[in-house]
N, C-alpha and C. Protein backbone atom coordinates (compact mmCIF):
# COMPACT_ATOMS: atom_id res chain seq x y z
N UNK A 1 208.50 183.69 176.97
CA UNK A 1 208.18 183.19 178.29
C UNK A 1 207.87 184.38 179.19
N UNK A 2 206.48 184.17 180.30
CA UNK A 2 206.86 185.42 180.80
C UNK A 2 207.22 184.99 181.94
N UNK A 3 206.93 186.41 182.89
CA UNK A 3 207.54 185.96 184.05
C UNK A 3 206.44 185.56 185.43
N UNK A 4 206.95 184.54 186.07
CA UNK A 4 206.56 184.14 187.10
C UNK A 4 205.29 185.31 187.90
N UNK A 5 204.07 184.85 188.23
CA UNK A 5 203.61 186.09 189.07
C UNK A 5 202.79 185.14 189.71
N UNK A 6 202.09 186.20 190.80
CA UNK A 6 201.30 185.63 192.09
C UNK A 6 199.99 185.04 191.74
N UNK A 7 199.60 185.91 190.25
CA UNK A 7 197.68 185.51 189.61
C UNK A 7 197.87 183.47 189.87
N UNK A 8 196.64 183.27 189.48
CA UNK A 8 196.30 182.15 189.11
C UNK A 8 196.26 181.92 187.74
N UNK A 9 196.64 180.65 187.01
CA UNK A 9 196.59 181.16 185.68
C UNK A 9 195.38 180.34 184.76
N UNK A 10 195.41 181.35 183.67
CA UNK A 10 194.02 181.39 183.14
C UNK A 10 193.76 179.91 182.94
N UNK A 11 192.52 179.36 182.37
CA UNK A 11 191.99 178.07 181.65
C UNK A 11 192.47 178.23 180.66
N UNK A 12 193.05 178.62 179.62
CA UNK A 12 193.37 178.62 178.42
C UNK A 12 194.79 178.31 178.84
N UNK A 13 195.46 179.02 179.64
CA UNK A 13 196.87 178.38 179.99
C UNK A 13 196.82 177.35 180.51
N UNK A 14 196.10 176.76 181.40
CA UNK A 14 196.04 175.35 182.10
C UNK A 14 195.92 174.35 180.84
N UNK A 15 194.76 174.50 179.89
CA UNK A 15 195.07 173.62 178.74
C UNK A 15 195.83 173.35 177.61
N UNK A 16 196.64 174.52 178.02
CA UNK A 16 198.13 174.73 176.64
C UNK A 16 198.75 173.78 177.89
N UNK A 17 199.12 173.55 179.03
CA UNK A 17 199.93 173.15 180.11
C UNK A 17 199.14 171.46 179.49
N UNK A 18 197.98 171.49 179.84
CA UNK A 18 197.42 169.58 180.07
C UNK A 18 198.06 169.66 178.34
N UNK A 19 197.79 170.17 177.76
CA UNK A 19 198.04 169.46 176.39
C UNK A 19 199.37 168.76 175.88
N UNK A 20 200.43 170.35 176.09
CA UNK A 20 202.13 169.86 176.51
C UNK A 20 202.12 168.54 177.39
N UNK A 21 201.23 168.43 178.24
CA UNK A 21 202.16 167.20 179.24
C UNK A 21 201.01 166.30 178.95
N UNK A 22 200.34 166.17 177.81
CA UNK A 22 199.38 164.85 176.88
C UNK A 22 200.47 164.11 175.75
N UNK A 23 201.54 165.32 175.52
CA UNK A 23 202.48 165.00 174.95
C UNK A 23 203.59 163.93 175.09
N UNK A 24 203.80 164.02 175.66
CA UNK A 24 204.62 163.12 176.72
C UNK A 24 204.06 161.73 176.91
N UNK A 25 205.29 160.89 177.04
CA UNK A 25 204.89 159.60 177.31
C UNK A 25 204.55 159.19 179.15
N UNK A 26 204.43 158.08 179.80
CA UNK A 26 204.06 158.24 180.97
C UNK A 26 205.41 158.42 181.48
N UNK A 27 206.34 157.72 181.33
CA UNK A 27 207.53 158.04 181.74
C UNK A 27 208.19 159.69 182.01
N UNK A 28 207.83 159.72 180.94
CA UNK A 28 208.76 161.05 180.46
C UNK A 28 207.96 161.92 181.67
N UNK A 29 206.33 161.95 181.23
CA UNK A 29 205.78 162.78 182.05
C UNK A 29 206.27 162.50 183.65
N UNK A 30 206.40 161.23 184.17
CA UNK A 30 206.58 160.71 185.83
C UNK A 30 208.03 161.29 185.74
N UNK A 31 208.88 161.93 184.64
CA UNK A 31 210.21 162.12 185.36
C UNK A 31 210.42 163.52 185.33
N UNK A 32 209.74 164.25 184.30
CA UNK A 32 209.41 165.56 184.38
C UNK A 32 208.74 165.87 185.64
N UNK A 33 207.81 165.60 186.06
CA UNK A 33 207.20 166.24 187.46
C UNK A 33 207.95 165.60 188.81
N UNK A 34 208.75 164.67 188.62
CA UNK A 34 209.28 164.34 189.75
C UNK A 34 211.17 165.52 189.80
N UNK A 35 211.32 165.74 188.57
CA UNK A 35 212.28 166.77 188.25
C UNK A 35 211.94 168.28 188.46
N UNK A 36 210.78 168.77 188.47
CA UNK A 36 210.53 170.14 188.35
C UNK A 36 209.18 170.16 189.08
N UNK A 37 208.50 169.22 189.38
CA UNK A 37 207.58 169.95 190.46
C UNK A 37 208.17 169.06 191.68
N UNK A 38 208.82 168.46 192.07
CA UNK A 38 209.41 167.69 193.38
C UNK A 38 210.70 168.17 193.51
N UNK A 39 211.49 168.66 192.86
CA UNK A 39 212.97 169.58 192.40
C UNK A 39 213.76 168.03 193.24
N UNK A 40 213.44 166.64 192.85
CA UNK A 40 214.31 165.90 193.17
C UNK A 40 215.64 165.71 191.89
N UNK A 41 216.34 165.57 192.39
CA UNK A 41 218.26 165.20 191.88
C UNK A 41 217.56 164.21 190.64
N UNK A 42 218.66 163.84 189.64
CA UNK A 42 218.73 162.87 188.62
C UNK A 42 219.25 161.90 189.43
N UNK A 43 219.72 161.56 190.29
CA UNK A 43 220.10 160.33 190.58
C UNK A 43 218.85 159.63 191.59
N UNK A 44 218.08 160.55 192.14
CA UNK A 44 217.40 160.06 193.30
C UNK A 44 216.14 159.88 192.21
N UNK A 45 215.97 160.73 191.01
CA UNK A 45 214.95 160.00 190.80
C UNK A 45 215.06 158.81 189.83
N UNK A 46 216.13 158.41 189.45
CA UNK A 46 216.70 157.11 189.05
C UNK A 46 216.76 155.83 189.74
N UNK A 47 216.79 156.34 191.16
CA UNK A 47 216.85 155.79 192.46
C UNK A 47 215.23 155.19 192.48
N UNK A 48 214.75 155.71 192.53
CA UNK A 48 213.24 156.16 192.79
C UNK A 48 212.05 155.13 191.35
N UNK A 49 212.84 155.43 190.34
CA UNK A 49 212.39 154.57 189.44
C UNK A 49 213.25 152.96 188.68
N UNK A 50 214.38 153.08 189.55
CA UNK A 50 214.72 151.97 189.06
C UNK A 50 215.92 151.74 187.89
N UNK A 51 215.68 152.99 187.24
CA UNK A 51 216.63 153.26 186.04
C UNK A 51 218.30 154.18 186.05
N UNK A 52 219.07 153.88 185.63
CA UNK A 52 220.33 154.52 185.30
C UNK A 52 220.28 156.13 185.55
N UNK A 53 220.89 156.74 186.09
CA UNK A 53 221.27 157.80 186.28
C UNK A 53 220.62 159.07 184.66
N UNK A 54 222.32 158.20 184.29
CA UNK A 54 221.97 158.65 182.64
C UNK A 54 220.83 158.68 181.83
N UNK A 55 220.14 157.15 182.02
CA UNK A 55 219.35 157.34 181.46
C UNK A 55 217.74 158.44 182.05
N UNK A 56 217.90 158.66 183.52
CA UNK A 56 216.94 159.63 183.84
C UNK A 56 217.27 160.61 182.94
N UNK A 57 218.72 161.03 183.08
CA UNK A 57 218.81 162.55 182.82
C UNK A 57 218.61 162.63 180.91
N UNK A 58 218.97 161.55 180.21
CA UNK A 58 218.03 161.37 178.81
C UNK A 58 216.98 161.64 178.78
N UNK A 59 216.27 160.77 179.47
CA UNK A 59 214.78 160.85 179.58
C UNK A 59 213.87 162.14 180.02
N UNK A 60 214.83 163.02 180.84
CA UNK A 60 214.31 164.43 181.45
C UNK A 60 214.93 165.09 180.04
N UNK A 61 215.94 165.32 179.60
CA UNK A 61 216.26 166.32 178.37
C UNK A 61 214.95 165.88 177.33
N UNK A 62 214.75 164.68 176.79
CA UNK A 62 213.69 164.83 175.74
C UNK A 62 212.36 165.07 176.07
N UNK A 63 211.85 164.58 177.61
CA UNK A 63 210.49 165.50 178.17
C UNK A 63 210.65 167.24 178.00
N UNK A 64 211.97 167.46 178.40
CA UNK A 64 211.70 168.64 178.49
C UNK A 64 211.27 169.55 177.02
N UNK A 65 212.56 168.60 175.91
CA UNK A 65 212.62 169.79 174.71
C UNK A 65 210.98 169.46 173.86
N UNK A 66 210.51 167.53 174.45
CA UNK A 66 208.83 168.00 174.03
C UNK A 66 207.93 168.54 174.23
N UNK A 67 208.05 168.83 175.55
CA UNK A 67 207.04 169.84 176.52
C UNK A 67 207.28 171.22 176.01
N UNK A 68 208.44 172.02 175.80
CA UNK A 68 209.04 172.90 175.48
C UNK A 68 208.08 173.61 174.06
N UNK A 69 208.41 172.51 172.82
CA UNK A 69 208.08 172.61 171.34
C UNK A 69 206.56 172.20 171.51
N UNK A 70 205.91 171.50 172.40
CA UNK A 70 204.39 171.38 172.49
C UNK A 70 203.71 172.56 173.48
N UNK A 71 204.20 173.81 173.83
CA UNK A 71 203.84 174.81 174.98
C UNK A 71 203.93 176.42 173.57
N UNK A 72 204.60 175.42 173.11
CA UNK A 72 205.35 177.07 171.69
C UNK A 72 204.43 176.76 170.65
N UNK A 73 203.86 175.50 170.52
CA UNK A 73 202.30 175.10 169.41
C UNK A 73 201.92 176.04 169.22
N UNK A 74 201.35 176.78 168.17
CA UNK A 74 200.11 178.01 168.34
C UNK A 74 199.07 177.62 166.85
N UNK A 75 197.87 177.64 167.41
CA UNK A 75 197.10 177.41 166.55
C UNK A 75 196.97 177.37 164.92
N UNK A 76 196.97 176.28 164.26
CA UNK A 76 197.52 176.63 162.80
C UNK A 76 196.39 177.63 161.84
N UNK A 77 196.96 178.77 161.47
CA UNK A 77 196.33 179.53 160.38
C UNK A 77 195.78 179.75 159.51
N UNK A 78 194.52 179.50 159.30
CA UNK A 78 193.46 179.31 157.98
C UNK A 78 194.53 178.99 156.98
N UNK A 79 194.99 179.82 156.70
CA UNK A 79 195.42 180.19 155.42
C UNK A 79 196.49 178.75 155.25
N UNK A 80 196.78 178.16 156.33
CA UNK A 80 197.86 177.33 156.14
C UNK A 80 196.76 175.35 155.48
N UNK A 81 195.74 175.56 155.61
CA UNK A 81 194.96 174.52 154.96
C UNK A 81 194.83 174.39 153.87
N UNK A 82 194.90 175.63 152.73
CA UNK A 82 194.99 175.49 151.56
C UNK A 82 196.12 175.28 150.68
């Protein structure tokens, strides 16, 4: 991971980013961005959608660890087709 900086980031990172969050279901994705780009609470956005506390904060742990394992993807290796 690196670290945070002021650039804009490249097109090639923007589509490793759309692809990770193509991953995702609509849910997952509406609770991920309401968790980390709105930095709202697990309860408010439970509040917000209707659902259990718990179950937000389920629903945010498995967005996250798919977004996570779909951002770490890296292109598969010739060599790995044969």
């Amino acid at each position: 991971m690196t670290a945070p900086t002021n650039e804009a980031p490249s097109s090639a990172e923007l589509r490793r980013v759309e692809r990770a969050a193509a991953a995702l279901s609509p849910l997952e994705r509406e609770i991920l961005v309401l968790s980390a780009g709105l930095r709202l609470r697990n309860g408010d956005i439970a509040a917000r959608l209707g659902i259990s506390e718990s179950r937000a904060e389920r629903i945010l742990a498995k967005a996250v660890r798919k977004f996570d394992r779909a951002m770490d993807q890296r292109p598969p290796r010739w060599w790995r087709f044969w």
